[in-house]
C-alpha atoms as a PDB file:
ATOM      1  CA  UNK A   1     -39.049  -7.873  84.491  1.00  0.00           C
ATOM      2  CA  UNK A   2     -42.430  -5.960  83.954  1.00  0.00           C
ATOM      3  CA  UNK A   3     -41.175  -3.014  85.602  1.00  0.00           C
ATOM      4  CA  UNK A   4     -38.295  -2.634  82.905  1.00  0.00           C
ATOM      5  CA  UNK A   5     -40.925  -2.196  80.437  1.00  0.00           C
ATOM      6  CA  UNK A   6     -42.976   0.181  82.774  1.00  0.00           C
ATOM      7  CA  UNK A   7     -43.996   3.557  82.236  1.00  0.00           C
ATOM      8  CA  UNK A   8     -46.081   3.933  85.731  1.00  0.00           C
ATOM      9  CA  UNK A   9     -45.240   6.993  87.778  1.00  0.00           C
ATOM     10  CA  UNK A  10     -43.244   9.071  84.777  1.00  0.00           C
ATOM     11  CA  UNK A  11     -44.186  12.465  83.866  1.00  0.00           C
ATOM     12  CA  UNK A  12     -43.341  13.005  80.283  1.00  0.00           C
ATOM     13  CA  UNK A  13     -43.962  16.005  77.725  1.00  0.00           C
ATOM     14  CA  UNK A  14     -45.575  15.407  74.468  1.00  0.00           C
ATOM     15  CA  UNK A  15     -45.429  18.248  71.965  1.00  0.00           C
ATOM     16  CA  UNK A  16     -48.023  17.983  69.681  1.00  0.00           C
ATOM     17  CA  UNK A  17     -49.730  15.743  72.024  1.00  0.00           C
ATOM     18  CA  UNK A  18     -53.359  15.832  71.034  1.00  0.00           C
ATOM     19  CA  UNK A  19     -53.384  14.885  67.316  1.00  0.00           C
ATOM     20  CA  UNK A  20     -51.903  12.211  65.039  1.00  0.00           C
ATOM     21  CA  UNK A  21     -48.943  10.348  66.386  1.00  0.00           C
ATOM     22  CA  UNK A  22     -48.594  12.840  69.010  1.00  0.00           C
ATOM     23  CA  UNK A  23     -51.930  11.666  69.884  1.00  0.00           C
ATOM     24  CA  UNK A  24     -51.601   7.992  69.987  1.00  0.00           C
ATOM     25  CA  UNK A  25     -48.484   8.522  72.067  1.00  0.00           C
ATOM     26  CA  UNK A  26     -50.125  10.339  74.652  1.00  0.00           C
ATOM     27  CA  UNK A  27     -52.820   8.012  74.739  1.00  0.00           C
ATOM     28  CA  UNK A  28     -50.600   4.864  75.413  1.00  0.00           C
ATOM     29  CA  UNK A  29     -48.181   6.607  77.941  1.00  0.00           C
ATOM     30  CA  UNK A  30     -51.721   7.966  80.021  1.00  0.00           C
ATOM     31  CA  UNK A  31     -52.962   4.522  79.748  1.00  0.00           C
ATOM     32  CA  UNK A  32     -49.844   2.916  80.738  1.00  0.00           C
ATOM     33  CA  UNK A  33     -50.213   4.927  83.574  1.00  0.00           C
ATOM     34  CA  UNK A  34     -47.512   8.006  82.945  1.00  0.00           C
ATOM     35  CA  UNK A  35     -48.586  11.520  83.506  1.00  0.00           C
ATOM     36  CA  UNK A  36     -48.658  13.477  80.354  1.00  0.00           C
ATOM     37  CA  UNK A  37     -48.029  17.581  79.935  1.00  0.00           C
ATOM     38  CA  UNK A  38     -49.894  17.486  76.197  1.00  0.00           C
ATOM     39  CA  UNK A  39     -48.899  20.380  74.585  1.00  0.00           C
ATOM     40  CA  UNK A  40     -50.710  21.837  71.122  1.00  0.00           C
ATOM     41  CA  UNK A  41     -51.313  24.904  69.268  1.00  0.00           C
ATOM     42  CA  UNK A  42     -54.856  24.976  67.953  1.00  0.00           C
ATOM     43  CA  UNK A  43     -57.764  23.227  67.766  1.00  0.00           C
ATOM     44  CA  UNK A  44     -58.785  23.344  71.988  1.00  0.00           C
ATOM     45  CA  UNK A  45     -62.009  22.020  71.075  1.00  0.00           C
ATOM     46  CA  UNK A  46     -59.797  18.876  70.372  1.00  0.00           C
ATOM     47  CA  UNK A  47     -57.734  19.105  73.526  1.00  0.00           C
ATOM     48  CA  UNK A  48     -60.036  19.265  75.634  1.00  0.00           C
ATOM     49  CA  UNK A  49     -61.664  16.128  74.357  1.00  0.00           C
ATOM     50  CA  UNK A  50     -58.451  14.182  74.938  1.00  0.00           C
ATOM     51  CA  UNK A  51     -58.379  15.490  78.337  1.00  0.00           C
ATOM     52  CA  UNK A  52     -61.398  14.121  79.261  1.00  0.00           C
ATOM     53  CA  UNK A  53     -61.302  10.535  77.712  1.00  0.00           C
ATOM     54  CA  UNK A  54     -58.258  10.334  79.260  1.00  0.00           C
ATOM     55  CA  UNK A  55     -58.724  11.984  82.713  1.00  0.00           C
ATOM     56  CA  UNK A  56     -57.496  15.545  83.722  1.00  0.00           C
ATOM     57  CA  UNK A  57     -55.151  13.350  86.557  1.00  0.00           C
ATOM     58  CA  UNK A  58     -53.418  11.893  83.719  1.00  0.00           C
ATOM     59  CA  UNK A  59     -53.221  14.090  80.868  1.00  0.00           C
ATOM     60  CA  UNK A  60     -52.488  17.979  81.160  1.00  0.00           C
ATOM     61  CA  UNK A  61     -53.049  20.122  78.010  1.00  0.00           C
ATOM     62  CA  UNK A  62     -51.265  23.429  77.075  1.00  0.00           C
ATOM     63  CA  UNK A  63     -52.054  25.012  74.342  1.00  0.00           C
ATOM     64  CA  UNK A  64     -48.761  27.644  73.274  1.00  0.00           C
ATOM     65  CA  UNK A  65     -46.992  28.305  70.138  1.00  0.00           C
ATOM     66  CA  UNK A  66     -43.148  26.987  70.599  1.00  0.00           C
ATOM     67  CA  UNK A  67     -41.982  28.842  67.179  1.00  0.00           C
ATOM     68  CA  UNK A  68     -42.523  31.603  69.829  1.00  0.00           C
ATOM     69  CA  UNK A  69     -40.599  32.684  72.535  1.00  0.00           C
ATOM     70  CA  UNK A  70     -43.926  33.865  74.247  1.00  0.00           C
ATOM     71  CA  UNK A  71     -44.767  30.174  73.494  1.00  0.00           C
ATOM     72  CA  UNK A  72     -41.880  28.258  75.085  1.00  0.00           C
ATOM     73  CA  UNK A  73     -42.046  30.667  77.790  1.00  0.00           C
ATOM     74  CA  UNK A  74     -46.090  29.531  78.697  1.00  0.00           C
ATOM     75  CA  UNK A  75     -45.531  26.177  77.926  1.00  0.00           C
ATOM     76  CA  UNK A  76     -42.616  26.256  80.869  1.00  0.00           C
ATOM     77  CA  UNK A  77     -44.221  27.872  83.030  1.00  0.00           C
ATOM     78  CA  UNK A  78     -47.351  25.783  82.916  1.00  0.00           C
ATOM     79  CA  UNK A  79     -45.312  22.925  83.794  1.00  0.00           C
ATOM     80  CA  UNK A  80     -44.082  24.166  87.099  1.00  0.00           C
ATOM     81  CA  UNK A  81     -47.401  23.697  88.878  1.00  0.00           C
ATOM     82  CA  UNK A  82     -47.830  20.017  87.068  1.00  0.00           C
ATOM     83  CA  UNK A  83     -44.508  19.108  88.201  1.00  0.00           C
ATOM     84  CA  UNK A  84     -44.858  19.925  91.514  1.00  0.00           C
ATOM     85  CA  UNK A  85     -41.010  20.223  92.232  1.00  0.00           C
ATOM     86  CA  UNK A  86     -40.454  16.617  91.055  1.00  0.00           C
ATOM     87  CA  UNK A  87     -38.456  16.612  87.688  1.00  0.00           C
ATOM     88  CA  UNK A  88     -39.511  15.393  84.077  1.00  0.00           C
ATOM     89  CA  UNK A  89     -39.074  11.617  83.230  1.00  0.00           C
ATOM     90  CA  UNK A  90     -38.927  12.347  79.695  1.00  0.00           C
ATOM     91  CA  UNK A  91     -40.120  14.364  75.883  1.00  0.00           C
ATOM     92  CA  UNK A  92     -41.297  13.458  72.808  1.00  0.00           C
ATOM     93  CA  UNK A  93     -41.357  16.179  70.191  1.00  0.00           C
ATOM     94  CA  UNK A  94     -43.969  14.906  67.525  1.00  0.00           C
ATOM     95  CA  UNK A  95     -44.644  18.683  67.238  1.00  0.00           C
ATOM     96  CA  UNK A  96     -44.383  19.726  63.117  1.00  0.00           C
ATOM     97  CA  UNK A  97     -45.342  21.392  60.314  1.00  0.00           C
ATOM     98  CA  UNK A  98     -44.212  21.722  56.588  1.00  0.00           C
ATOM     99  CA  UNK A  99     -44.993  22.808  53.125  1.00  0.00           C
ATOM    100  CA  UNK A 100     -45.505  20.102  50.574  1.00  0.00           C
ATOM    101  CA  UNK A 101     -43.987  21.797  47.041  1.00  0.00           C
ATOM    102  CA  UNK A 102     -41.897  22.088  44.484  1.00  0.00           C
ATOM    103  CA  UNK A 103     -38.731  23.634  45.904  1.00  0.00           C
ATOM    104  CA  UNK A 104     -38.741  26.377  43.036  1.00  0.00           C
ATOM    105  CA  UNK A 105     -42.690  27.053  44.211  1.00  0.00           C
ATOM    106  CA  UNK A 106     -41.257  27.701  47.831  1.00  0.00           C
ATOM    107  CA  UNK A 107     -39.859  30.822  49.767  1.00  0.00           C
ATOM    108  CA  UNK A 108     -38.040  32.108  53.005  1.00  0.00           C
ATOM    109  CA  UNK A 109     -41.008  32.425  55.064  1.00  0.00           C
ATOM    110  CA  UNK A 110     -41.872  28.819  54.537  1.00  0.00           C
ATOM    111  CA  UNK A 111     -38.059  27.477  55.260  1.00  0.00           C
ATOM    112  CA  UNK A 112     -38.079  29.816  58.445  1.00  0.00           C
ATOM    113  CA  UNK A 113     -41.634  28.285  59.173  1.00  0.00           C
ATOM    114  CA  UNK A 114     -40.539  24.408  58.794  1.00  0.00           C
ATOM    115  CA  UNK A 115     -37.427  24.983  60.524  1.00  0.00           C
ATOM    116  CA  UNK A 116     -38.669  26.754  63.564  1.00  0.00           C
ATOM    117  CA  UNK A 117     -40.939  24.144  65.158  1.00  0.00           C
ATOM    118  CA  UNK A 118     -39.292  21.222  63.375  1.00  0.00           C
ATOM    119  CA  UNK A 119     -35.706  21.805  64.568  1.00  0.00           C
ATOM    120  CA  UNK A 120     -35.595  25.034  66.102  1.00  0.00           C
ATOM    121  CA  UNK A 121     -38.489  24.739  68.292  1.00  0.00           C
ATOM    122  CA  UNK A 122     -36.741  20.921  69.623  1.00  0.00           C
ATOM    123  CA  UNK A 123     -33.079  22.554  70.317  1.00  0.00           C
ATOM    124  CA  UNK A 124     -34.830  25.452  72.579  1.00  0.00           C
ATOM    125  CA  UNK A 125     -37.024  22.536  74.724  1.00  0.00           C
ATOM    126  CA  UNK A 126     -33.586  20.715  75.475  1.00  0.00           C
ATOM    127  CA  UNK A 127     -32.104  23.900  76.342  1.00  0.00           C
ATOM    128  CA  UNK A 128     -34.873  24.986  78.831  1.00  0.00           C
ATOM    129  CA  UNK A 129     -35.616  21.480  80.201  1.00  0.00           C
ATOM    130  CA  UNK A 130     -32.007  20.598  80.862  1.00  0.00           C
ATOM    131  CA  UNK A 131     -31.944  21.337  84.598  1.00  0.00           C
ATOM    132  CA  UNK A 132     -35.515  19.677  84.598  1.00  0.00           C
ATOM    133  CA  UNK A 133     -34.748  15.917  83.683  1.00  0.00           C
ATOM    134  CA  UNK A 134     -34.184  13.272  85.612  1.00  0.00           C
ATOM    135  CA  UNK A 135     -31.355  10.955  85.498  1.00  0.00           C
ATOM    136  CA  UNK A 136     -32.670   7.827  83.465  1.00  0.00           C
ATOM    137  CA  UNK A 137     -35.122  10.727  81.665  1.00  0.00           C
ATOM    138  CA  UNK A 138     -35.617   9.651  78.037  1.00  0.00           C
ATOM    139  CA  UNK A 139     -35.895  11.834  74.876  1.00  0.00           C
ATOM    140  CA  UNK A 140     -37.541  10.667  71.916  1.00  0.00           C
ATOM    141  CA  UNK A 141     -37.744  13.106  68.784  1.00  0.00           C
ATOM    142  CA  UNK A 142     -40.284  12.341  65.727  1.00  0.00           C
ATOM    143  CA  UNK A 143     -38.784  12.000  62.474  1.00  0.00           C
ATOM    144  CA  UNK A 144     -39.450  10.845  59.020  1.00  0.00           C
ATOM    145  CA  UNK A 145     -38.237   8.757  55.566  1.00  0.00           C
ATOM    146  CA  UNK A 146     -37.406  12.069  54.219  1.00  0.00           C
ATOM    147  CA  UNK A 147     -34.918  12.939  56.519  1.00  0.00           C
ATOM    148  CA  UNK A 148     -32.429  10.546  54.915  1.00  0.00           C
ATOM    149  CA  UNK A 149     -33.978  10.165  51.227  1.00  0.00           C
ATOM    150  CA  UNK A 150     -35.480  12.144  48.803  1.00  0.00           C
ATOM    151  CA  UNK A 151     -39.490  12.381  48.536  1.00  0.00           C
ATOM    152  CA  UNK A 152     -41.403  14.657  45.813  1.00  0.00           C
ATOM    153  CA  UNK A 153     -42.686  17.984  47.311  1.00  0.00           C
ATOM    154  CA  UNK A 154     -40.908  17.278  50.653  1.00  0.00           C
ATOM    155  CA  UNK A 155     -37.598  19.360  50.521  1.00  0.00           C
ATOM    156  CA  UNK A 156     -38.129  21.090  53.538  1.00  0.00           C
ATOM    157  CA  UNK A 157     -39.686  19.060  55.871  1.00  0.00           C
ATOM    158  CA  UNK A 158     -36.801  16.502  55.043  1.00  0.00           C
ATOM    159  CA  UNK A 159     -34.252  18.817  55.242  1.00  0.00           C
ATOM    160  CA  UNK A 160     -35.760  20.030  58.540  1.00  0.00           C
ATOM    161  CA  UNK A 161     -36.040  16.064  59.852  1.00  0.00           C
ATOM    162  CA  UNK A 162     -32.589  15.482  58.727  1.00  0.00           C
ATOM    163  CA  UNK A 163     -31.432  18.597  61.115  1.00  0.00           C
ATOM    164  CA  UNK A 164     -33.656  17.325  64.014  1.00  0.00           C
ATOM    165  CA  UNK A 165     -31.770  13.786  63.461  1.00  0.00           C
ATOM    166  CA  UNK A 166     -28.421  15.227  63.448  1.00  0.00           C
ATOM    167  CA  UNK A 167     -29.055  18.039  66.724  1.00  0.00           C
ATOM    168  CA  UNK A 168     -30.097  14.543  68.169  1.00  0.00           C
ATOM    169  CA  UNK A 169     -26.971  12.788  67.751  1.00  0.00           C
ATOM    170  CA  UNK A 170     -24.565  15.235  69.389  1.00  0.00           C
ATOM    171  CA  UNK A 171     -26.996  15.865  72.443  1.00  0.00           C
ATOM    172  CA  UNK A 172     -27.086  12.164  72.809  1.00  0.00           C
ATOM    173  CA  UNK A 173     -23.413  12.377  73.688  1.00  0.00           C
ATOM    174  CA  UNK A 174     -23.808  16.152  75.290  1.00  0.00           C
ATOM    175  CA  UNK A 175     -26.600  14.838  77.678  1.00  0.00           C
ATOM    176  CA  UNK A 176     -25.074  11.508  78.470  1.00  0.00           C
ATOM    177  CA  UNK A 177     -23.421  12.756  81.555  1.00  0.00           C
ATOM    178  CA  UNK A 178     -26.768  13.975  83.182  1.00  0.00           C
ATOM    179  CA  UNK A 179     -27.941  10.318  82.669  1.00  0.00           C
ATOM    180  CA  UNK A 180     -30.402  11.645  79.274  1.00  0.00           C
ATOM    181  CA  UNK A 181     -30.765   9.450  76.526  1.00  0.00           C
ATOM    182  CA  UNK A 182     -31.741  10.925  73.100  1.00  0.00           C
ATOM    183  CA  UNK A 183     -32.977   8.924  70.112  1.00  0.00           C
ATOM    184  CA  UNK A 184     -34.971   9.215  66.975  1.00  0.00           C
ATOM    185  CA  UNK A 185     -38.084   7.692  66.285  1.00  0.00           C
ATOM    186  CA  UNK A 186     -38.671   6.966  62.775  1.00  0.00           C
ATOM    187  CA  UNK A 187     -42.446   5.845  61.308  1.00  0.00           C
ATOM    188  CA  UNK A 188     -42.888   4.529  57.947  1.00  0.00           C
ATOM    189  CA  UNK A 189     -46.230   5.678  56.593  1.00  0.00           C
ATOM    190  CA  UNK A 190     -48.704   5.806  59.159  1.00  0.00           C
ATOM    191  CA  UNK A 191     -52.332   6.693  57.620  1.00  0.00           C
ATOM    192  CA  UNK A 192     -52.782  10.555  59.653  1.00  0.00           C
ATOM    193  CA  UNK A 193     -54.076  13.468  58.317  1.00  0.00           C
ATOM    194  CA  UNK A 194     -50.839  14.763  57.328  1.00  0.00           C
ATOM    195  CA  UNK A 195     -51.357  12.692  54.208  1.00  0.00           C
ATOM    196  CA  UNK A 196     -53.952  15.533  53.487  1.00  0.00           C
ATOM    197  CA  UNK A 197     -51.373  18.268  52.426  1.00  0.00           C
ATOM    198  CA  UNK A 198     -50.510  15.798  48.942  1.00  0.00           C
ATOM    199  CA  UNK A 199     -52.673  16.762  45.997  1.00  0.00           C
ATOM    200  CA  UNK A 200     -52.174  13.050  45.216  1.00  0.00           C
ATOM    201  CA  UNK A 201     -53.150  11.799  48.496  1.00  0.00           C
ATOM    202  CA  UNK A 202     -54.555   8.475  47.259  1.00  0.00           C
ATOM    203  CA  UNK A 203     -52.201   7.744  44.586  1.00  0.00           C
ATOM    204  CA  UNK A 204     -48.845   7.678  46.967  1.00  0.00           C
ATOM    205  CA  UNK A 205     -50.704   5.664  49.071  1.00  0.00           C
ATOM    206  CA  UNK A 206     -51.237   3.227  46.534  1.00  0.00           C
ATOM    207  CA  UNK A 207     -47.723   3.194  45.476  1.00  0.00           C
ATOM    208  CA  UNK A 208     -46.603   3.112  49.136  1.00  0.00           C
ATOM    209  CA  UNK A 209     -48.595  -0.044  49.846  1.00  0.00           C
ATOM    210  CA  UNK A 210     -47.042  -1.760  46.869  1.00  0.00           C
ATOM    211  CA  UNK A 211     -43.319  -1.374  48.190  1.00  0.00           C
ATOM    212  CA  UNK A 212     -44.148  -2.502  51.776  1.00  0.00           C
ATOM    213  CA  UNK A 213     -43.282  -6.038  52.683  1.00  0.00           C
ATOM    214  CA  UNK A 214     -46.732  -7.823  53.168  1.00  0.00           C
ATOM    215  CA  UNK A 215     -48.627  -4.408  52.447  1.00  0.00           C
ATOM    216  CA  UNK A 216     -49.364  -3.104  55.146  1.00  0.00           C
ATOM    217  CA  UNK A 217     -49.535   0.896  56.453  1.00  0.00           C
ATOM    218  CA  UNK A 218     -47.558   1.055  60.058  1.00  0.00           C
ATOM    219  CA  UNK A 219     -50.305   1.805  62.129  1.00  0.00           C
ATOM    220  CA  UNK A 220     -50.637   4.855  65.401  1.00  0.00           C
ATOM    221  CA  UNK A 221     -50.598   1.641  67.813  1.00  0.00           C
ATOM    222  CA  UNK A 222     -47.390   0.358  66.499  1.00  0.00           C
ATOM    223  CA  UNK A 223     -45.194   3.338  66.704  1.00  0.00           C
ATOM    224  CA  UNK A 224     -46.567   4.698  69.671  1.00  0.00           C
ATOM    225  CA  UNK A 225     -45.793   1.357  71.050  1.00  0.00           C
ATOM    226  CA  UNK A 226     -42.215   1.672  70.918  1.00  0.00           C
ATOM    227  CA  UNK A 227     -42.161   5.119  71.813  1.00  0.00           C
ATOM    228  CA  UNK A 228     -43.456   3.421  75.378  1.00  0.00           C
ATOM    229  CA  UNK A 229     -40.136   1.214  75.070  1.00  0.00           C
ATOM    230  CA  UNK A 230     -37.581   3.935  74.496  1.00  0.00           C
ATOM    231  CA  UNK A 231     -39.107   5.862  77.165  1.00  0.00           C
ATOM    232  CA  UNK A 232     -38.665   2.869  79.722  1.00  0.00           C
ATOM    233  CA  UNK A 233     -36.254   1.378  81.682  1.00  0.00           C
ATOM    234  CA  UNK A 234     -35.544  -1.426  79.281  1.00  0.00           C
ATOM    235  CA  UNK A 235     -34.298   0.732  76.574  1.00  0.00           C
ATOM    236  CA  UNK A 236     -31.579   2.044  78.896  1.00  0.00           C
ATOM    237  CA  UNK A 237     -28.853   0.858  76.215  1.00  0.00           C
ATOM    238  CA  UNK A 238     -30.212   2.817  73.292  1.00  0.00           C
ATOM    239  CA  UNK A 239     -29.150   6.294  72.955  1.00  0.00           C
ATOM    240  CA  UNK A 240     -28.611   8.298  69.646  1.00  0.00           C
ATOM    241  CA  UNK A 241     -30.473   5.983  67.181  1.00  0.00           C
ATOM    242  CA  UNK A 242     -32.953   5.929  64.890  1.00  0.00           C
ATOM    243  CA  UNK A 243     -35.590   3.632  65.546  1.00  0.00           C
ATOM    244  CA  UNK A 244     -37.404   3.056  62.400  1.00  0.00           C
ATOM    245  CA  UNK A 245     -40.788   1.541  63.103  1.00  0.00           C
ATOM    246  CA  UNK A 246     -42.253   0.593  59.067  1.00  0.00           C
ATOM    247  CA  UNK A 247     -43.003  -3.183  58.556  1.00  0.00           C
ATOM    248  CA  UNK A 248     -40.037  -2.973  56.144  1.00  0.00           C
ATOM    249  CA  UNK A 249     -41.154  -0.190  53.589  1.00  0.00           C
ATOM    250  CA  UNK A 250     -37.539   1.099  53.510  1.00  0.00           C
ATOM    251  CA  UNK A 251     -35.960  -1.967  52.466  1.00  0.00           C
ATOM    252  CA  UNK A 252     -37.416  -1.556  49.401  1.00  0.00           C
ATOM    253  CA  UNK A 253     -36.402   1.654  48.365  1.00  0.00           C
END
């Protein structure tokens, strides 16, 4: 029975690996005992820090750009080496970005920015690590509230989440023959720094609270704890969900 809910052995990419969510994950999967490729795309200062509380042998950084094709291109090639030959277990894509605005306050450049690591930057990973997964190989993509309802200032990102959750859905059934589950993993609102880009940081966070059953902010621990689940052997049923992982807040709404 434990080893359904094992991780031990697995080598799994983590986009945006070494900050928020992205963070947590790859701290529970290296802890769990999983080896980690932790990709980012600045701060290396931070990286390298999670590299060494968690242990070069466990957690690989690389740092490359996947709105770029110079990006993708490093990232894959980096992994060739930390693979070894053997194939990849599984990815989570907590990579994103987004600009918080009014839509009539927003342009091209910043659609074309959101949509390129959000969505874009997820399709060209499954395209490039088809041949690399292993049968039983889980994918787990990060999405949000906004990708199915509407949230002041947050046009783009949802739109963006709500085109990551629907690309999801038809390569769960795509990659279902190579033995690939996809799902969606869905946080309520988890206190990161992303919270930052509001102007009325504190003020949503006091409304949030009040709408959550028993008041409570879903914490890093919590999601990144089912993330280990899907990416497991016991979650061999699930394939193109959404998991949403929020004490409840969306009941309310």
């Amino acid at each position: 029975m434990k080893q359904l809910f094992s991780v031990a052995g697995k080598t799994i990419l983590v986009t945006g690996g070494t900050r928020g969510i992205g963070l947590a994950i790859t701290r529970a999967l290296a802890k769990s005992g999983a080896t980690v490729i932790a990709n980012y795309a600045r701060d290396q200062k931070s990286a390298l820090a999670v590299q060494d509380e968690l242990g070069a042998q466990n957690v690989n950084i690389v740092r490359a750009d996947l709105t770029r094709d110079k990006g993708m291109d490093k990232l894959f090639e980096a992994m060739v080496p930390i693979l070894g030959g053997k194939t990849l277990d599984g990815l989570i894509h907590c990579a994103a970005t987004g600009i918080h605005a009014p839509f009539d306050q927003l342009q091209l450049k910043h659609w074309d920015w959101t949509m390129n690591l959000n969505a874009r930057a997820f399709f060209d990973l499954m395209v490039r690590a088809k041949d690399l997964f292993t049968r039983g190989a889980s994918v787990i993509a990060l999405s949000s509230e906004g990708a199915a309802t509407a949230i002041p200032n947050y046009s783009l990102v949802g739109a963006s989440k709500g085109a990551l959750e629907s690309l999801c859905r038809h390569l769960a059934i795509e990659m279902s023959a190579a033995g690939v589950r996809v799902n969606i993993l869905s946080p309520g609102s988890v206190l990161t720094d992303a919270w930052d880009a509001f102007p009325d940081k504190e003020q949503r966070l006091q409304t949030t609270l009040k709408k959550i059953p028993g008041g409570k902010l879903t914490s890093l621990e919590e999601v990144s704890s089912v993330a280990l689940f899907l990416c497991a052997e016991a979650s061999n049923a699930i394939n193109g969900q959404v998991i949403i992982v929020d004490h409840g807040e969306r009941m309310s709404n």
